[in-house]
C-alpha atoms as a PDB file:
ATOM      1  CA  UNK A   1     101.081  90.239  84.098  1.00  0.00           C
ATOM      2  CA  UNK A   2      97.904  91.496  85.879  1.00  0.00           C
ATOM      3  CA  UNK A   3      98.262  95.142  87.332  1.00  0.00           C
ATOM      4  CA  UNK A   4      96.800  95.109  90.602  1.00  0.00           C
ATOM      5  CA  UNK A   5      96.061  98.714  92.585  1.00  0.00           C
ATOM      6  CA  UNK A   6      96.228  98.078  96.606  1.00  0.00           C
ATOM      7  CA  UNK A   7      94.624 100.828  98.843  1.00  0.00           C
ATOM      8  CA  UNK A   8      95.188 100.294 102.343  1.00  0.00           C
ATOM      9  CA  UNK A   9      96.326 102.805 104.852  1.00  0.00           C
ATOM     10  CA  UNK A  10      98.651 100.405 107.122  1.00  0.00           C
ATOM     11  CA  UNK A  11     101.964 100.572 105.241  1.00  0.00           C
ATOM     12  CA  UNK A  12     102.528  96.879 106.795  1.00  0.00           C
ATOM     13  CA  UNK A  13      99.045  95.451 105.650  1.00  0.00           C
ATOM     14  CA  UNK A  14     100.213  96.531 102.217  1.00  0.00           C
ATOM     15  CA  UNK A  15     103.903  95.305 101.820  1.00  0.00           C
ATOM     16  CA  UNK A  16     102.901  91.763 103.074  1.00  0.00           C
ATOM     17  CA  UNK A  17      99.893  92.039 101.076  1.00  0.00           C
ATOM     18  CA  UNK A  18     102.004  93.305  97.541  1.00  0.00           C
ATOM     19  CA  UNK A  19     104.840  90.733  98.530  1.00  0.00           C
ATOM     20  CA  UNK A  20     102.361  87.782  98.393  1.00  0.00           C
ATOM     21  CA  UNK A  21     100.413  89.079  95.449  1.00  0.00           C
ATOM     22  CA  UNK A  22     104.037  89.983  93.904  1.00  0.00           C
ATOM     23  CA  UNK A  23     104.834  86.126  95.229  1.00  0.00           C
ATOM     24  CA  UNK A  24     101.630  84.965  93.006  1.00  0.00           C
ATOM     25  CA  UNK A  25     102.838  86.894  89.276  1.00  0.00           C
ATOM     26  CA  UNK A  26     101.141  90.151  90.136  1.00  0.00           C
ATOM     27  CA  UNK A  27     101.981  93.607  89.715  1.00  0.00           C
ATOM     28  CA  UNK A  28     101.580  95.927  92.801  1.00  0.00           C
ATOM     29  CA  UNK A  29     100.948  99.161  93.213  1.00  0.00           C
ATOM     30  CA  UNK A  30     100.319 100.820  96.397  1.00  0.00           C
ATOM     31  CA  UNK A  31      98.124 103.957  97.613  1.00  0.00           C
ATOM     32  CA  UNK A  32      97.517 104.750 101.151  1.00  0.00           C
ATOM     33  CA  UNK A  33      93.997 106.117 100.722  1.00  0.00           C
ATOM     34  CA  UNK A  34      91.336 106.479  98.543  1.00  0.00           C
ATOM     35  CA  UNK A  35      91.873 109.678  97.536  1.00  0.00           C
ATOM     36  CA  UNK A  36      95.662 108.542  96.052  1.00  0.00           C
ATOM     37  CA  UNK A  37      93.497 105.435  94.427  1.00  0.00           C
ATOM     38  CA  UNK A  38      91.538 107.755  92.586  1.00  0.00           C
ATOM     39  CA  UNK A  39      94.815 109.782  91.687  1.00  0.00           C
ATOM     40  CA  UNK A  40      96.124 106.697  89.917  1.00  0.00           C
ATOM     41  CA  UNK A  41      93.250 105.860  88.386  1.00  0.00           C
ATOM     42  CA  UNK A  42      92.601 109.187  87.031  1.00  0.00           C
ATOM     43  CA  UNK A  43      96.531 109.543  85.601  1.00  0.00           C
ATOM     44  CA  UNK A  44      95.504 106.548  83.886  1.00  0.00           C
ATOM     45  CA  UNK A  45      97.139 103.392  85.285  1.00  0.00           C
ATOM     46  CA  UNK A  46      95.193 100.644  84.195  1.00  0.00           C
ATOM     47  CA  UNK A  47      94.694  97.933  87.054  1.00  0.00           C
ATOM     48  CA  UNK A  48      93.198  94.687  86.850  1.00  0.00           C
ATOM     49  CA  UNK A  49      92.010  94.572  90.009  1.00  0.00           C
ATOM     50  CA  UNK A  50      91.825  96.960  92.641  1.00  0.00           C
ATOM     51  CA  UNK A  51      91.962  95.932  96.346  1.00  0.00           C
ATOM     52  CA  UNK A  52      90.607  98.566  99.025  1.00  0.00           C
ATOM     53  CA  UNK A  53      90.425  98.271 103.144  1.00  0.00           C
ATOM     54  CA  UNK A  54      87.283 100.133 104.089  1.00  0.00           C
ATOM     55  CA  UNK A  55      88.512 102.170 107.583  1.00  0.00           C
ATOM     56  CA  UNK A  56      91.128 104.828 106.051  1.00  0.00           C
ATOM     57  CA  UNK A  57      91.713 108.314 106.915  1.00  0.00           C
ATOM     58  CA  UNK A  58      91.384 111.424 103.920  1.00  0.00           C
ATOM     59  CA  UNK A  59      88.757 108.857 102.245  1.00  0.00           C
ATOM     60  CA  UNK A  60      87.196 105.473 103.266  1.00  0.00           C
ATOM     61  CA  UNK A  61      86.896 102.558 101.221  1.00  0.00           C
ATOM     62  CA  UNK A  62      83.261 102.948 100.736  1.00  0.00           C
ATOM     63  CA  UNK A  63      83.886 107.238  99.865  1.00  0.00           C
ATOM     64  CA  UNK A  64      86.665 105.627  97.197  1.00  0.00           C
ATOM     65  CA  UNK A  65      83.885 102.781  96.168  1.00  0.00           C
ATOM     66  CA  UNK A  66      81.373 105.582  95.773  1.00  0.00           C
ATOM     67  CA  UNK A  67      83.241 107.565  93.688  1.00  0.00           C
ATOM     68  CA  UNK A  68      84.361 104.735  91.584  1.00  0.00           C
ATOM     69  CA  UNK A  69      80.724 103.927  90.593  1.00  0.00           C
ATOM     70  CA  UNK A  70      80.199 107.787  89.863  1.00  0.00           C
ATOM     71  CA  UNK A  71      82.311 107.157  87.333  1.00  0.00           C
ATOM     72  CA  UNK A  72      81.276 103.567  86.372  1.00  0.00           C
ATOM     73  CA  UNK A  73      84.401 102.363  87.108  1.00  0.00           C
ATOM     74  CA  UNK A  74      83.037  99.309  88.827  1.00  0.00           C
ATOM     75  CA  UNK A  75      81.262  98.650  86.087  1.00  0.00           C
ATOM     76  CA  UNK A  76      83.919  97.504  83.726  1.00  0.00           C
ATOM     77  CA  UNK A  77      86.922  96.692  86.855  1.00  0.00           C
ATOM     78  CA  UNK A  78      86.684  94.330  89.452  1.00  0.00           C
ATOM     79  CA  UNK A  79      87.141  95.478  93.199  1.00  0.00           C
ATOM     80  CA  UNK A  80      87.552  93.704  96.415  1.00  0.00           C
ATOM     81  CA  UNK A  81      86.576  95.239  99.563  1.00  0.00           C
ATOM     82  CA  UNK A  82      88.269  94.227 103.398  1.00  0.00           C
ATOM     83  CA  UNK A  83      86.810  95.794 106.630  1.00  0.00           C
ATOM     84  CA  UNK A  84      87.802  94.650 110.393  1.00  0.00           C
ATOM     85  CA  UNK A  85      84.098  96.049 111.107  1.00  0.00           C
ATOM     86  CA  UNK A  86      82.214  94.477 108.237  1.00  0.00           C
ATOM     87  CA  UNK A  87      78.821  94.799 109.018  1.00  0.00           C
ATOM     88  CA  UNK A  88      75.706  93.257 106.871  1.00  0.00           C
ATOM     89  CA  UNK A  89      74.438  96.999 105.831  1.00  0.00           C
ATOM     90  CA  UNK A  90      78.268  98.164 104.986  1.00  0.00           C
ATOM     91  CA  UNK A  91      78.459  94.848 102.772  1.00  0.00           C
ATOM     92  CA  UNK A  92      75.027  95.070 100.799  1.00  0.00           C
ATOM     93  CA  UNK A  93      75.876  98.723 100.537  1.00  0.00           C
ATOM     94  CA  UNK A  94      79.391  97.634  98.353  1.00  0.00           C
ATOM     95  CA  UNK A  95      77.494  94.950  96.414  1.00  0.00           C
ATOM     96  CA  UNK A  96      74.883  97.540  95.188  1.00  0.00           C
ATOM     97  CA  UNK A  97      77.573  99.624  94.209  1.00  0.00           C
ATOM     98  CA  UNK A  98      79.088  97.371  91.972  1.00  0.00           C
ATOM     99  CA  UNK A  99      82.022  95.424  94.537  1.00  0.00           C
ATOM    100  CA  UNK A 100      82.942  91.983  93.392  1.00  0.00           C
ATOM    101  CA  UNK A 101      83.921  90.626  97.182  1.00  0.00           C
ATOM    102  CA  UNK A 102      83.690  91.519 100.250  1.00  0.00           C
ATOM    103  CA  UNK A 103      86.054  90.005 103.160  1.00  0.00           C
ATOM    104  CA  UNK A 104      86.013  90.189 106.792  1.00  0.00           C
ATOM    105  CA  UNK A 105      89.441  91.178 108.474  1.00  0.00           C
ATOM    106  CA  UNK A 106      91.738  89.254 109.532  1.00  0.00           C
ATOM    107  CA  UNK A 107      90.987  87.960 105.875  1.00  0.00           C
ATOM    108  CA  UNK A 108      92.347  84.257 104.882  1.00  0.00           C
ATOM    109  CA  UNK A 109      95.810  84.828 102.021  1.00  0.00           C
ATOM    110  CA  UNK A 110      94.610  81.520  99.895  1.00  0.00           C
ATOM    111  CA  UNK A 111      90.630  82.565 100.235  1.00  0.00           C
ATOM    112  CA  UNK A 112      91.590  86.230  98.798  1.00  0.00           C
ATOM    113  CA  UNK A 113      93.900  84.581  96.489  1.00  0.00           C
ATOM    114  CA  UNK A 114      90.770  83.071  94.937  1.00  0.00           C
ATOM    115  CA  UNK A 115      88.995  85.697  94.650  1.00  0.00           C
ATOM    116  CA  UNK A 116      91.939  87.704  93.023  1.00  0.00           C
ATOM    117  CA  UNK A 117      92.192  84.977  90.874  1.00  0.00           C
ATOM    118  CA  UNK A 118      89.040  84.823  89.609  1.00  0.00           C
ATOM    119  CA  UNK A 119      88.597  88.820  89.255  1.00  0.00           C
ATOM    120  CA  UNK A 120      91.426  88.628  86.838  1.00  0.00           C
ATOM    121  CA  UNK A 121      91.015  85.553  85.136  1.00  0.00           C
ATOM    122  CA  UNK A 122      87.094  86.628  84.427  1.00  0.00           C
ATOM    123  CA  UNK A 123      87.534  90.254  83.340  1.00  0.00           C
ATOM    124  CA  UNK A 124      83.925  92.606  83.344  1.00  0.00           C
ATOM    125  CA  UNK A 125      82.404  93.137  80.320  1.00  0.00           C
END
C-alpha cells in the first residue's frame, strides 16, 4: 500500500480527506502543521506522497515546502500543494521548488485523486 503523509491544520479537512484516500487503498497519516510533517519525516516514515494545505499556523505550507527542498526531499518524493488563496506568484514559487501539483481550494476529490494517483504510480527518480 502507498504511505501517504497529510498536513493540514483543519482536523475536519483531514479526516474526510484520510477517509477518502483510506476509501482509495491508501495509508494515512496525519500532521497538523508543517513543523509535525517535518517531525515524521525526519523519524523516518517513508511516505509516498505527501499532501500539504499552504495557510497553517507554527509553519505554512510553503515554510514546510522550503524546508523540504533544503533537504532535497522534493527531489526524490512527490508533493501536492492546496491553498484557498492560490495566487500565480505562490504557485510558480512551489513549482520552482520542486511541487508536483498545485490545487486551488475548494479542490475537486476525483481531480486530486488523479493527481495522487499518478504521484504514486510514477515514483521520482
Amino acid at each position: 500500500m502507498k504511505r501517504i503523509l497529510l498536513v493540514d491544520d483543519q482536523q475536519l479537512a483531514r479526516e474526510v480527506l484520510k477517509l477518502y484516500l483510506e476509501t482509495q487503498g491508501y495509508l494515512v497519516e496525519e500532521a497538523e502543521n508543517g513543523a509535525e510533517g517535518l517531525a515524521a519525516i525526519d523519524q523516518g516514515h517513508t511516505f509516498d506522497l505527501v499532501i500539504s494545505d499552504n495557510q497553517m499556523p507554527v509553519m505554512t505550507g510553503m515554510e514546510f515546502i522550503q524546508r523540504l527542498a533544503q533537504r532535497s526531499y522534493l527531489t526524490t518524493h512527490h508533493l501536492i500543494l492546496y491553498s484557498g488563496n492560490l495566487t500565480p506568484e505562490l504557485q510558480q514559487k512551489a513549482r520552482d521548488l520542486g511541487v508536483s501539483s498545485v490545487l486551488s481550494k475548494p479542490y475537486n476529490f476525483s481531480e486530486l485523486l488523479v493527481f495522487v494517483r499518478q504521484a504514486c504510480e510514477n515514483p521520482k527518480a
